[in-house]
N, C-alpha and C. Protein backbone atom coordinates (compact mmCIF):
# COMPACT_ATOMS: atom_id res chain seq x y z
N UNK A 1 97.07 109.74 78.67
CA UNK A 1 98.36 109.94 78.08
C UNK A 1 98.42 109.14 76.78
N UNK A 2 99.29 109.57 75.94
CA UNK A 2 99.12 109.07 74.46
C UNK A 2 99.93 108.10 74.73
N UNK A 3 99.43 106.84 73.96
CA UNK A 3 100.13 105.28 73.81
C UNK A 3 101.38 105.11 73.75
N UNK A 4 102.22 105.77 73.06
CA UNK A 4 103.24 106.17 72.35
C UNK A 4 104.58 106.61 73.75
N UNK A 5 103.97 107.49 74.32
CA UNK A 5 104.61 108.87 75.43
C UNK A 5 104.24 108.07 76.97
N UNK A 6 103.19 106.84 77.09
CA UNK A 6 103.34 106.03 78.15
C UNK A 6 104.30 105.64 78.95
N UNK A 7 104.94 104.48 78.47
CA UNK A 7 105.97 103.88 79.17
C UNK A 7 107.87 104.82 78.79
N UNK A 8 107.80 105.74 78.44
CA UNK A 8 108.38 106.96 79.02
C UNK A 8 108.25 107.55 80.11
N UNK A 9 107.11 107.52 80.63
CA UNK A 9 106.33 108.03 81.84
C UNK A 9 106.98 107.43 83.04
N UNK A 10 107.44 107.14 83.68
CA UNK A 10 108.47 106.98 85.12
C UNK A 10 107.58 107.01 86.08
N UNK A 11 106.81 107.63 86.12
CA UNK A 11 106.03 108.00 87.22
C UNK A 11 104.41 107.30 87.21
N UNK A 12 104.33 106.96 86.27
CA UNK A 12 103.01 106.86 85.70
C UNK A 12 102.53 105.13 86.51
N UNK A 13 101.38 105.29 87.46
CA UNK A 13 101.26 104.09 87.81
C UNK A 13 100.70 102.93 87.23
N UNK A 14 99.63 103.39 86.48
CA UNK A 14 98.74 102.01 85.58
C UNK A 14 99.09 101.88 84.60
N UNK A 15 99.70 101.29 83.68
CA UNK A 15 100.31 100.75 82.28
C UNK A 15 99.58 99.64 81.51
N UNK A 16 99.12 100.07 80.99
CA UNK A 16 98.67 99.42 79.94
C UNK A 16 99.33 99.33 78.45
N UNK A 17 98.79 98.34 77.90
CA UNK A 17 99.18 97.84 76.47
C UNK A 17 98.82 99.17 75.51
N UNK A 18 99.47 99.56 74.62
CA UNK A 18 99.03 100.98 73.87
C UNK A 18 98.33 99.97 72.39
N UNK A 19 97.39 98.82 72.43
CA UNK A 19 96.81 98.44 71.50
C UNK A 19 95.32 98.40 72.29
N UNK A 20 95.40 98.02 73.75
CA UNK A 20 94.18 98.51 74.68
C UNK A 20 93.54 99.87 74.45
N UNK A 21 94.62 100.62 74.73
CA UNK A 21 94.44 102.18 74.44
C UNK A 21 93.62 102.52 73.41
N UNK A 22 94.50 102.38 72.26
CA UNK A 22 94.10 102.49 71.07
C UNK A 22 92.66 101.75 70.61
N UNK A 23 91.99 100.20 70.79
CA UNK A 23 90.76 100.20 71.33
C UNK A 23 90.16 100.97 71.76
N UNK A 24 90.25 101.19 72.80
CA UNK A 24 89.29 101.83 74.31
C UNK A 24 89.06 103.67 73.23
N UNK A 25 90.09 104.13 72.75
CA UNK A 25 89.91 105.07 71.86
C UNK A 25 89.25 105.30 70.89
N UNK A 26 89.20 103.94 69.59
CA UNK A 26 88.04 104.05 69.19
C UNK A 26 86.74 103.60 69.36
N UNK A 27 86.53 103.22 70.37
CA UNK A 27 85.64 102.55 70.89
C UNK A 27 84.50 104.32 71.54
N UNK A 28 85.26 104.55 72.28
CA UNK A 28 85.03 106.42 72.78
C UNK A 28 84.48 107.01 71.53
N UNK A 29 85.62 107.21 70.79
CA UNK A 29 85.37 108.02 69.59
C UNK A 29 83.97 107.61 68.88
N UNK A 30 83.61 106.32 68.63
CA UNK A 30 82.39 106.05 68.26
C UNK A 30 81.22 106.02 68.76
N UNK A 31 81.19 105.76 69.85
CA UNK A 31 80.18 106.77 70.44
C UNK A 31 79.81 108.06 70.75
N UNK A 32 80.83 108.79 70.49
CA UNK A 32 80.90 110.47 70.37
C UNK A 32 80.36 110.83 68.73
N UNK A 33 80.96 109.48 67.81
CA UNK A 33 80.30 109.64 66.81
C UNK A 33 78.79 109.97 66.30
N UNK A 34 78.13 108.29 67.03
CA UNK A 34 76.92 108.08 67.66
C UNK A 34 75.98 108.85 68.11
N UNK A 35 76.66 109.40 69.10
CA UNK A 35 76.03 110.43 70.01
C UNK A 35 75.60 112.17 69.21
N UNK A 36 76.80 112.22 68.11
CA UNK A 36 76.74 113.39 67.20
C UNK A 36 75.45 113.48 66.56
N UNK A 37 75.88 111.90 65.69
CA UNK A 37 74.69 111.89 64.23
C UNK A 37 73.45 111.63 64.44
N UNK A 38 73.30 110.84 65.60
CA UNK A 38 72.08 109.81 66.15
C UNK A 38 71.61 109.99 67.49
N UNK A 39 71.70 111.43 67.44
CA UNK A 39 71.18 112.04 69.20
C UNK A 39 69.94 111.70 69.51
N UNK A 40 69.15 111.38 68.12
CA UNK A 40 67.54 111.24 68.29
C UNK A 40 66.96 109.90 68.52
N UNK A 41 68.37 109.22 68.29
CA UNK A 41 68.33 107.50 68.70
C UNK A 41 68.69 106.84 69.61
N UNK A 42 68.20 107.04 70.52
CA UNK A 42 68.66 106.90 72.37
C UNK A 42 68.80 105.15 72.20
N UNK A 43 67.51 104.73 71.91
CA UNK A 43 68.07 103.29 72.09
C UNK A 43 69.29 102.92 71.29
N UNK A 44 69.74 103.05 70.13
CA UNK A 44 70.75 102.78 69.54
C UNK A 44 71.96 102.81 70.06
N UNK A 45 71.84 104.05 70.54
CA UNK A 45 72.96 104.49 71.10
C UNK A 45 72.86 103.97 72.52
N UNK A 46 72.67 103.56 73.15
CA UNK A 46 72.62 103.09 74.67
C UNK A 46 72.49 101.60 74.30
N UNK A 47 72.29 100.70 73.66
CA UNK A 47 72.49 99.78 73.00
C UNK A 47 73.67 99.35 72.54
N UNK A 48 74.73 100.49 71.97
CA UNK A 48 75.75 100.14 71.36
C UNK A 48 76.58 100.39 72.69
N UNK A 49 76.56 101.05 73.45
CA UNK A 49 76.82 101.42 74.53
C UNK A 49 77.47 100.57 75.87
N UNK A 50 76.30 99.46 75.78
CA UNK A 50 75.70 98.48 76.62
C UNK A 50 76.89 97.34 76.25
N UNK A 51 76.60 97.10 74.62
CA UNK A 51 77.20 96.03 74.07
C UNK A 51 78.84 96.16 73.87
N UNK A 52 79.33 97.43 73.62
CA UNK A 52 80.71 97.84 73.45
C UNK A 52 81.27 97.65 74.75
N UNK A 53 80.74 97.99 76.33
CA UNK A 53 81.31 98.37 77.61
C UNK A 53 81.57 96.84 77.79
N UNK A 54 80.64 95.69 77.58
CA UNK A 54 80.25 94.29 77.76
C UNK A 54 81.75 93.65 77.26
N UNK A 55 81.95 94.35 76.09
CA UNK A 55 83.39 93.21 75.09
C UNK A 55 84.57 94.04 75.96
N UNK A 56 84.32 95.34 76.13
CA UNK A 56 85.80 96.09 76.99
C UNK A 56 85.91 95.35 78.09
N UNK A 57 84.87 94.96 78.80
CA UNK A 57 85.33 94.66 80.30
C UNK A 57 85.61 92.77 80.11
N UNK A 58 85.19 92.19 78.68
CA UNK A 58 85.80 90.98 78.67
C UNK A 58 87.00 90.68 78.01
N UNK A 59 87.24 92.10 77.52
CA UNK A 59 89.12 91.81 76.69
C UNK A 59 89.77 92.43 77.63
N UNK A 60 89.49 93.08 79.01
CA UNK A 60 90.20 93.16 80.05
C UNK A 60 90.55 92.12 80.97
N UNK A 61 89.56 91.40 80.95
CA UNK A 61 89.54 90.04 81.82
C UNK A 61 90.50 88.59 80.84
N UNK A 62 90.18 88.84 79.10
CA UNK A 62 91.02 87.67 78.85
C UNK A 62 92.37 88.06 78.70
N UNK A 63 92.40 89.40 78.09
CA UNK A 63 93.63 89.58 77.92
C UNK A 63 94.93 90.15 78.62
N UNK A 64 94.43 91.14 79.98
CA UNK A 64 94.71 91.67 80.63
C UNK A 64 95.69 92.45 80.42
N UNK A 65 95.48 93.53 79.79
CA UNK A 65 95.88 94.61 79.35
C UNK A 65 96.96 95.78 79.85
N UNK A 66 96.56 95.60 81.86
CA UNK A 66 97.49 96.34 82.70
C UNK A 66 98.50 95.18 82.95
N UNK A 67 99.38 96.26 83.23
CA UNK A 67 100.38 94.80 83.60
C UNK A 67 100.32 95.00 85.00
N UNK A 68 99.91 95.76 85.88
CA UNK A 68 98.98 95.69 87.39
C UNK A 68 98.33 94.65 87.64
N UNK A 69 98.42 92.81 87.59
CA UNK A 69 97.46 92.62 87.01
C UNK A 69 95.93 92.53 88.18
N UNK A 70 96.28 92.93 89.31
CA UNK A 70 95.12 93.26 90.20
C UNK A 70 94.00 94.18 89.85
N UNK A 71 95.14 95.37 88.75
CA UNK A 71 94.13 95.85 88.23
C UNK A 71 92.91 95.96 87.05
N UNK A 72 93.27 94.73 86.52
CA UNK A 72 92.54 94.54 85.34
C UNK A 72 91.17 94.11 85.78
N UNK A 73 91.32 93.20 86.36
CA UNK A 73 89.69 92.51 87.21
C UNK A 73 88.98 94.27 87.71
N UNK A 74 89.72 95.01 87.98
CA UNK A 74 88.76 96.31 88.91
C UNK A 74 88.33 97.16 87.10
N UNK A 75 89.15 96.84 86.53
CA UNK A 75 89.01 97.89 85.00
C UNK A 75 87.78 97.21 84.17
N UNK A 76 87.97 95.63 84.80
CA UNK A 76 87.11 95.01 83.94
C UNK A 76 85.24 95.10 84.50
N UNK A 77 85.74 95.36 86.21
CA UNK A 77 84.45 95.78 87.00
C UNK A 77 83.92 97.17 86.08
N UNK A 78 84.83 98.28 86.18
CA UNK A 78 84.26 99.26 85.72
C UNK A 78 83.22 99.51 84.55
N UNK A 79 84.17 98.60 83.81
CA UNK A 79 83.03 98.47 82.19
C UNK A 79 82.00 97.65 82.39
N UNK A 80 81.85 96.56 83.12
CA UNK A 80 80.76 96.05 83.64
C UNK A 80 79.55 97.15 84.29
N UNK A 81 80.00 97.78 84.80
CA UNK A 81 79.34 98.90 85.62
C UNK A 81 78.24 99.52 84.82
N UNK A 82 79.61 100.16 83.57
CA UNK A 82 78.83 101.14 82.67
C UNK A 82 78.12 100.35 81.82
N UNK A 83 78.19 99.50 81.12
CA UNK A 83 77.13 98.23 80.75
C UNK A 83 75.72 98.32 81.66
N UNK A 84 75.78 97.93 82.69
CA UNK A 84 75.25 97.86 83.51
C UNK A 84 74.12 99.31 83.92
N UNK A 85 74.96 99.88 83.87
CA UNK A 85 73.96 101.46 83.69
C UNK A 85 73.45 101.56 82.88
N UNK A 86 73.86 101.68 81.92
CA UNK A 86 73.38 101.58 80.19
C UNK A 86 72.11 100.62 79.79
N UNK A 87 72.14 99.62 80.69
CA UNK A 87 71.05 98.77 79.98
C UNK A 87 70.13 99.13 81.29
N UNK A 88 69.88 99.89 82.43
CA UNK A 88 69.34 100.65 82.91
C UNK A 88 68.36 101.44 82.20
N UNK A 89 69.49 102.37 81.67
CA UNK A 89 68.67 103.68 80.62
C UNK A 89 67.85 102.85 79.79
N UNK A 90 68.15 101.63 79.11
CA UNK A 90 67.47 101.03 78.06
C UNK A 90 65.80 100.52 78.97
N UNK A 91 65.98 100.09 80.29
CA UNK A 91 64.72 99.71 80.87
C UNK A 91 64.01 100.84 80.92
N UNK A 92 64.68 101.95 81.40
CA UNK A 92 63.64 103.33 82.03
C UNK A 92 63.06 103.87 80.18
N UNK A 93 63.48 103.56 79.32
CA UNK A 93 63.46 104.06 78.25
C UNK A 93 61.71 102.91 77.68
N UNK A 94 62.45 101.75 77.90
CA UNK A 94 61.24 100.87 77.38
C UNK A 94 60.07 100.77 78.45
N UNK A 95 60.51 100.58 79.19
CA UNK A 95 59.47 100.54 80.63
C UNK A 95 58.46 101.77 80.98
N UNK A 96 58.74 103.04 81.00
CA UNK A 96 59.34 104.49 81.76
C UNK A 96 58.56 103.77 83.03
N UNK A 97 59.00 103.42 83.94
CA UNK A 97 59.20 102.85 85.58
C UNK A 97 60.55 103.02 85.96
N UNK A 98 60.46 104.33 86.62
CA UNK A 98 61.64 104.68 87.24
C UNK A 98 62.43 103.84 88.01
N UNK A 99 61.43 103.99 89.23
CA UNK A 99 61.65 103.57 90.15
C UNK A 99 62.50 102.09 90.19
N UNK A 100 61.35 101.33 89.22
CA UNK A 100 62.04 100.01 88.86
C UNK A 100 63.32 100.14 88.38
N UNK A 101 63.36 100.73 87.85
CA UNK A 101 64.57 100.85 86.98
C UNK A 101 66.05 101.22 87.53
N UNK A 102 65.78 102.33 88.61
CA UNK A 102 66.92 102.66 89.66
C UNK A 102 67.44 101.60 90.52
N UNK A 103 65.75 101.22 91.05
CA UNK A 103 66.36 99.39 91.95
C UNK A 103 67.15 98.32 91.50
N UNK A 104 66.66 98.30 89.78
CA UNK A 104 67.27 96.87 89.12
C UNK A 104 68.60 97.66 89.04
N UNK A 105 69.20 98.97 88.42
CA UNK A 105 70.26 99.41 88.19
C UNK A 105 71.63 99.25 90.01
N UNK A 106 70.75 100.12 91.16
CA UNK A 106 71.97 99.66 92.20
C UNK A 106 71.52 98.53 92.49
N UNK A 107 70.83 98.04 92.57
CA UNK A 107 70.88 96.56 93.00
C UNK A 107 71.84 95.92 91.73
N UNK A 108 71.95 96.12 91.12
CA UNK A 108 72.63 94.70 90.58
C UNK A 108 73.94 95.91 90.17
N UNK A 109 74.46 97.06 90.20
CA UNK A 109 75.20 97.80 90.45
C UNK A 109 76.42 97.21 91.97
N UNK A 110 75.60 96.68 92.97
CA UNK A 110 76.20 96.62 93.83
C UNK A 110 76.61 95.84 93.97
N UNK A 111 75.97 94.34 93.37
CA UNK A 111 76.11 92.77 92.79
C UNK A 111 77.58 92.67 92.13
N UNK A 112 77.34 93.63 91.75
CA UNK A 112 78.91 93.73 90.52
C UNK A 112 80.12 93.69 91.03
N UNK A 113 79.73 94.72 91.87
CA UNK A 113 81.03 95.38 92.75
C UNK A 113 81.37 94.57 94.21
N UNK A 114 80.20 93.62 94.57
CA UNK A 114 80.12 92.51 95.39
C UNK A 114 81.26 91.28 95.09
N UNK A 115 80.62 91.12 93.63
CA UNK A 115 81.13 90.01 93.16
C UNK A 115 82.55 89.88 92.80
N UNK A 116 82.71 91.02 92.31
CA UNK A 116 84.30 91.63 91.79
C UNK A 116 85.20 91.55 93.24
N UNK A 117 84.97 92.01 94.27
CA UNK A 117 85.05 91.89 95.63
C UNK A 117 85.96 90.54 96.23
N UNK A 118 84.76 89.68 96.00
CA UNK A 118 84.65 88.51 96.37
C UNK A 118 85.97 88.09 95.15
N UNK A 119 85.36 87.95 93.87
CA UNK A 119 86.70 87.13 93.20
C UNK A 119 88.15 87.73 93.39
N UNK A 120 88.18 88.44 93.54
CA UNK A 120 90.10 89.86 94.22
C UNK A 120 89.96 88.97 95.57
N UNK A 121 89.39 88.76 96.24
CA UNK A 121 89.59 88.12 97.57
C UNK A 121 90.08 86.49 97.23
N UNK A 122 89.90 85.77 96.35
CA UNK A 122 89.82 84.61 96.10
C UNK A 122 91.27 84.54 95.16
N UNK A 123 91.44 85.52 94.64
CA UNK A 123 92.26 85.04 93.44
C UNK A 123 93.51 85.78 94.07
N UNK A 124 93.65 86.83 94.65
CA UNK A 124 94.61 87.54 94.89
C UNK A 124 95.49 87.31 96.50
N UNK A 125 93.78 86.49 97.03
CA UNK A 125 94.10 86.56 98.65
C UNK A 125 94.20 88.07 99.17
N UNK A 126 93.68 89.19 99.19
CA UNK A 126 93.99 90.41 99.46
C UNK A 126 92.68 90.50 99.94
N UNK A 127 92.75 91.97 100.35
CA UNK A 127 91.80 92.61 101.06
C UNK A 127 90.88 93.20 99.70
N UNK A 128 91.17 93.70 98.51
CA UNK A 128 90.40 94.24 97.83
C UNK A 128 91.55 94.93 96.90
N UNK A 129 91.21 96.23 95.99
CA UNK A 129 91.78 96.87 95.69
C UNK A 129 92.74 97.75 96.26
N UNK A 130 92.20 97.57 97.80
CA UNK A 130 93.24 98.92 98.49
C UNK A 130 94.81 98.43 99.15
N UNK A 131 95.36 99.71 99.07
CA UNK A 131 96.82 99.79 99.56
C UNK A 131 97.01 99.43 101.02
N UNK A 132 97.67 98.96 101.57
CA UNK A 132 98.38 99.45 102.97
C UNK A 132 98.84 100.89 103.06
N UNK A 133 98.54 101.27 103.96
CA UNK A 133 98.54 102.49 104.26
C UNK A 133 100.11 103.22 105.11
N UNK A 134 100.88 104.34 105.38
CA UNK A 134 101.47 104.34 105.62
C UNK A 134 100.83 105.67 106.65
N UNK A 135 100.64 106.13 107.75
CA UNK A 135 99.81 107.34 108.29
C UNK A 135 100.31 108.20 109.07
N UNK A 136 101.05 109.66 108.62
CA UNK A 136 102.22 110.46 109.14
C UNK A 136 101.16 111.45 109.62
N UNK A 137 100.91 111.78 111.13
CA UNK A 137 100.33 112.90 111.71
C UNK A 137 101.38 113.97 112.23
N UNK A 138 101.56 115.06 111.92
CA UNK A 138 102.59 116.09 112.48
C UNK A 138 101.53 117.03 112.26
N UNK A 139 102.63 118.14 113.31
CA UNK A 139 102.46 119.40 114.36
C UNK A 139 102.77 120.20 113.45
N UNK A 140 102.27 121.52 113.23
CA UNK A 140 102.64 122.43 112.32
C UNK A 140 102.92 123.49 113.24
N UNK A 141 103.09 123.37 114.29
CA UNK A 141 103.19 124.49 115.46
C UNK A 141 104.98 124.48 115.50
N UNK A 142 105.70 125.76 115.57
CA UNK A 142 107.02 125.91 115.66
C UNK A 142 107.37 125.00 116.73
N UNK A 143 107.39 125.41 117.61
CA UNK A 143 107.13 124.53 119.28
C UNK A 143 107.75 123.18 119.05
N UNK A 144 106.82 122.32 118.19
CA UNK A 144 106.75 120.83 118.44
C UNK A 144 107.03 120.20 116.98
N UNK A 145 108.04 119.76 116.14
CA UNK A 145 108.51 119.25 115.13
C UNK A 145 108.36 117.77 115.26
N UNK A 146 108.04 117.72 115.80
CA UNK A 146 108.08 115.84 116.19
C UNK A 146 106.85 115.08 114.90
N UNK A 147 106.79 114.05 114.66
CA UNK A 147 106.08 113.70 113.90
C UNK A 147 106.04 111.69 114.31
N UNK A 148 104.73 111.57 114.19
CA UNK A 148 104.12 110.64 114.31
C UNK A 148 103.95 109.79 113.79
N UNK A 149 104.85 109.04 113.14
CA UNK A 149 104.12 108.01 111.70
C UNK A 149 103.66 106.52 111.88
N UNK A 150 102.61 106.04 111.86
CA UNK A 150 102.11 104.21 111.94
C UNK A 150 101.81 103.99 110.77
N UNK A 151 102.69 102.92 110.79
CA UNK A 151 102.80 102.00 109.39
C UNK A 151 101.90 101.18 109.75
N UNK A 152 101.08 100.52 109.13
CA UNK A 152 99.66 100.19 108.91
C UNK A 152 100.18 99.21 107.31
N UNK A 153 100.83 97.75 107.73
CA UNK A 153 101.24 96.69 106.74
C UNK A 153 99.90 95.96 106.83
N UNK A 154 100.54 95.10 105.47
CA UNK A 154 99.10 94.44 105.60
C UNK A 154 99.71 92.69 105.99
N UNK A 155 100.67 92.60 106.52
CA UNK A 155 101.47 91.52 107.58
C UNK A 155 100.78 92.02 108.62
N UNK A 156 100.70 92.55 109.34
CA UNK A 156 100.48 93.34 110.79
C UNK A 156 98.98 93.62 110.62
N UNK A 157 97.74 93.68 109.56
CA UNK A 157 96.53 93.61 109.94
C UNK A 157 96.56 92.29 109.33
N UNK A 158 96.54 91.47 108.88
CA UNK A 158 96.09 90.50 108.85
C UNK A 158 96.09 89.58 110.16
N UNK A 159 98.01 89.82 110.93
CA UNK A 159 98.14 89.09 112.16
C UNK A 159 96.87 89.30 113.31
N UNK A 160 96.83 90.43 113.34
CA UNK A 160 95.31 91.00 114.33
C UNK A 160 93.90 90.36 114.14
N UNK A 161 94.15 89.95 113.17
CA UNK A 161 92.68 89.34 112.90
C UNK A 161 92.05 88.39 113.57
């Protein structure tokens, strides 16, 4: 959604800063640039790639951009991720050892998402990114209108524990 037409949005759950946006936009755009002029320059481009995803996922983390702010640490995982892939392609590219290259990529793919894990658990006290759940089973049969719903708080799983 355009920066501008955002926080008009009522409905709209993740909000961000429309100067993030506007970043993260040209940031896209230049690698589409990249990708246009310099198709024949894989490392360059997976390089710039690597290094651009690296500063997104650390001006998510200083500046925190959503005002979710649980969600910035997961936005800031993501660009880590693609970093993370990216300098993948750069091994299979310099190396060509696949194999190696897939291992170092989920292995330390999963490290990421480990670690990100672990600090949301520490900083937030939560379970992770996810919701409490609210879980409505009903009958679609004329017969039986009745409906079933367990609320599933996260007071009430934690007490179980």
């Amino acid at each position: 959604m355009s920066s501008n037409l955002q926080f008009q949005n009522k409905l709209l759950d993740f909000k961000v800063h429309p100067s993030f946006l506007v970043i993260m936009s040209q940031v896209m755009l230049f690698i589409s640039g990249l990708q246009c002029f310099y198709s024949k320059e894989v490392v360059v481009i997976l390089l710039f790639v690597t290094v651009s995803m690296t500063i997104m996922g650390l001006i998510c983390l200083v500046y925190q951009p959503c005002l979710i702010k649980k969600a910035n640490l997961w936005l800031a995982i993501k660009f880590f991720l693609i970093a993370w892939i990216t300098a993948g392609g750069l091994m299979v590219h310099w190396t060509e050892k696949r194999l190696l290259s897939a291992l170092f990529t989920g292995v330390g793919g999963g490290v990421i998402i480990i670690i990100g894990y672990v600090v949301h658990r520490i900083i937030y006290k939560s379970n992770g990114p996810f919701v409490c759940l609210n879980v409505c089973i009903g009958s679609s049969s004329a017969r039986v209108s009745s409906m079933c719903c367990i609320n599933f708080s996260c007071e009430q799983s934690r007490k179980s524990r």
